[in-house]
Protein backbone atom coordinates (compact mmCIF):
# COMPACT_ATOMS: atom_id res chain seq x y z
CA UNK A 1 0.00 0.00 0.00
CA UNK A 2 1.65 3.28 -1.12
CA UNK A 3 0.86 6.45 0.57
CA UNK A 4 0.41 7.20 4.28
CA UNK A 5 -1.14 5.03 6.60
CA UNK A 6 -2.35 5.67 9.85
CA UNK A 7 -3.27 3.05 12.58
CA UNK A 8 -4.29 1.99 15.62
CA UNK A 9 -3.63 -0.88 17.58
CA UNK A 10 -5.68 -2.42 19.75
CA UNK A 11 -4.71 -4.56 22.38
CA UNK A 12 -6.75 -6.95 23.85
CA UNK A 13 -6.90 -10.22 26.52
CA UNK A 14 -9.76 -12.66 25.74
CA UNK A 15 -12.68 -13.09 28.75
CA UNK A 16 -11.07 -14.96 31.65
CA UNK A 17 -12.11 -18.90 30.83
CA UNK A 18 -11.82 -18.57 27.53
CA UNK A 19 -10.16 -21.21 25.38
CA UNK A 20 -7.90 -19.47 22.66
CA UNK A 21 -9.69 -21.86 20.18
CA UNK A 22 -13.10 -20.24 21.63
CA UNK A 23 -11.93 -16.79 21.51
CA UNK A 24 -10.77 -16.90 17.78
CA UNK A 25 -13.91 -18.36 16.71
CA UNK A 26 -16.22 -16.14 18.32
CA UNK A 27 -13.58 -12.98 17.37
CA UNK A 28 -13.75 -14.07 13.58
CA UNK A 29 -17.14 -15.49 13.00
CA UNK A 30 -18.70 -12.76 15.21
CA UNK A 31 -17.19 -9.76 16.44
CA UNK A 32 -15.63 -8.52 13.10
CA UNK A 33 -19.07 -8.99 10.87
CA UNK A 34 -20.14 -6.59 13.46
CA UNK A 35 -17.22 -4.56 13.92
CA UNK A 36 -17.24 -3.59 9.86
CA UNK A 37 -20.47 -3.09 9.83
CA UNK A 38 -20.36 -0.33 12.09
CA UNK A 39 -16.83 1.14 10.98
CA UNK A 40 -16.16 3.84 9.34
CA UNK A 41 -13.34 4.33 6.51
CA UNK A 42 -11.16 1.45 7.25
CA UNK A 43 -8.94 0.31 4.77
CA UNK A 44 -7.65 -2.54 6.70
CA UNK A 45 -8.47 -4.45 9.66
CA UNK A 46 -6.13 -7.07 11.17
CA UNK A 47 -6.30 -9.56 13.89
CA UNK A 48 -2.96 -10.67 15.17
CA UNK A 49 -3.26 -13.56 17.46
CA UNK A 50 -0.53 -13.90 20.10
CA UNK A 51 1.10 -17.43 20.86
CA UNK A 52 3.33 -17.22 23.78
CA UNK A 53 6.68 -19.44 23.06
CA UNK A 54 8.59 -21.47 25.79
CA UNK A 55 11.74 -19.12 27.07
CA UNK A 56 14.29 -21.58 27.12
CA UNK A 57 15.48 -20.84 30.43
CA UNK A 58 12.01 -21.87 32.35
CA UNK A 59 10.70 -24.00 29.30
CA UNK A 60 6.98 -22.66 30.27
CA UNK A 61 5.34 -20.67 27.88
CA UNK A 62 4.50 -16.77 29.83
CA UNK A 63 1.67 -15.01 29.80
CA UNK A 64 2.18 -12.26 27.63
CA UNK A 65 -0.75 -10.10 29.12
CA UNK A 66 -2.56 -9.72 25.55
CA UNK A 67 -4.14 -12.48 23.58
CA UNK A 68 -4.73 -10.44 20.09
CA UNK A 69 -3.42 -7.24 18.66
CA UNK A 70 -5.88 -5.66 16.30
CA UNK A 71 -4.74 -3.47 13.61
CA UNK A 72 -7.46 -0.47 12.02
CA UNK A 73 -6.00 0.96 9.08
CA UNK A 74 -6.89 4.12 7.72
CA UNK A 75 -5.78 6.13 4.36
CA UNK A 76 -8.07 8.77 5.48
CA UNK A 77 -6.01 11.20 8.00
CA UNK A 78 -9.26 13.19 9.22
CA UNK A 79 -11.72 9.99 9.56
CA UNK A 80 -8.21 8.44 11.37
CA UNK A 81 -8.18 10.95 13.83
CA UNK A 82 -11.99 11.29 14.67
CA UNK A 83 -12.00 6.94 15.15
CA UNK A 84 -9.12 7.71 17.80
CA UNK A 85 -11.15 10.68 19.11
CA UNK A 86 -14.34 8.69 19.24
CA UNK A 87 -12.78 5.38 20.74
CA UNK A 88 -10.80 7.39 23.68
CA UNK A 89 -13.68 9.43 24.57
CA UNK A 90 -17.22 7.99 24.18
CA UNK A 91 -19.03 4.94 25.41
CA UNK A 92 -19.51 2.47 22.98
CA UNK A 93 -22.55 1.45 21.52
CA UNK A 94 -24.37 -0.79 23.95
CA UNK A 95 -24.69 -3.63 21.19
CA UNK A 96 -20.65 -3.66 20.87
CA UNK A 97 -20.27 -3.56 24.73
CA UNK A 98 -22.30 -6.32 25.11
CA UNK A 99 -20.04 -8.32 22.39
CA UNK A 100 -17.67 -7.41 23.78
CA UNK A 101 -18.08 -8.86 27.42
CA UNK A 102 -18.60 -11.51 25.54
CA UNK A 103 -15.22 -12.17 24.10
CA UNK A 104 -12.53 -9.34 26.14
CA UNK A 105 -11.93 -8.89 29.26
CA UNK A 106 -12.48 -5.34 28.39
CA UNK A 107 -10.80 -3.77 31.38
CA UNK A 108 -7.24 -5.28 30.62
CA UNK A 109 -7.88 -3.46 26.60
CA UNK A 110 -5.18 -0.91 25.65
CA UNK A 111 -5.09 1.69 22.42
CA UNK A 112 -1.94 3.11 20.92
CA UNK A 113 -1.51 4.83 17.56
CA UNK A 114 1.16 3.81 15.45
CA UNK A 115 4.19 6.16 13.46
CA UNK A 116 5.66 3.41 11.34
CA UNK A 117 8.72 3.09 9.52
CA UNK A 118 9.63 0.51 7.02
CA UNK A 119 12.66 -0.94 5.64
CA UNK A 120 13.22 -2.75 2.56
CA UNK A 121 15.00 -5.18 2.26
CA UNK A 122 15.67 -7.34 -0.58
């Protein structure tokens, strides 16, 4: 994709007693039919679903405190800006809350934008 992008990344636990198996499901086959249909000038959304790897000094996998990292991708600086606006400073929609409980544990969510810089190499 050439041009500017902007993003922000979403980072998010699943509901305590959720499988991982469970989670994706419900995330993919659920939340993000719902999720685009309310969104707003997204050019790309992306799920990135954490697996923790055994350190080899303790051979355990760790928690690593998030189970997914979603990506929104905009082209659109202005719409960009008012989805970060709108996400860090009004309640949600009731019907996305209540999806929401069903899949995060919503008070362990974090938002960051993103300044990204790419390297080639070939």
């Amino acid at each position: 994709m050439e041009g500017t992008v902007y993003k922000i990344l979403l980072f998010m636990k699943r509901r305590p007693g959720m499988t991982r198996d469970a989670f994706r499901e419900y995330y993919e086959t659920h939340h993000v039919p719902l999720a685009l249909e309310l969104s707003n000038g997204l050019s790309r959304y992306v799920r990135r679903y954490l697996e923790p790897v055994p350190r080899v000094e303790t051979g355990s996998g760790e928690d690593l405190g998030y189970d997914v990292i979603t990506e929104l991708w905009f082209t659109n600086e202005q719409i960009f800006k008012g989805t970060v606006k709108y996400l860090s400073t009004t309640i949600l929609s009731d019907e996305i809350i209540d999806d929401e409980m069903m899949l995060f544990d919503r008070a362990a969510s974090r938002m960051a934008t993103v300044a990204e810089y790419v390297n080639k190499i070939d």
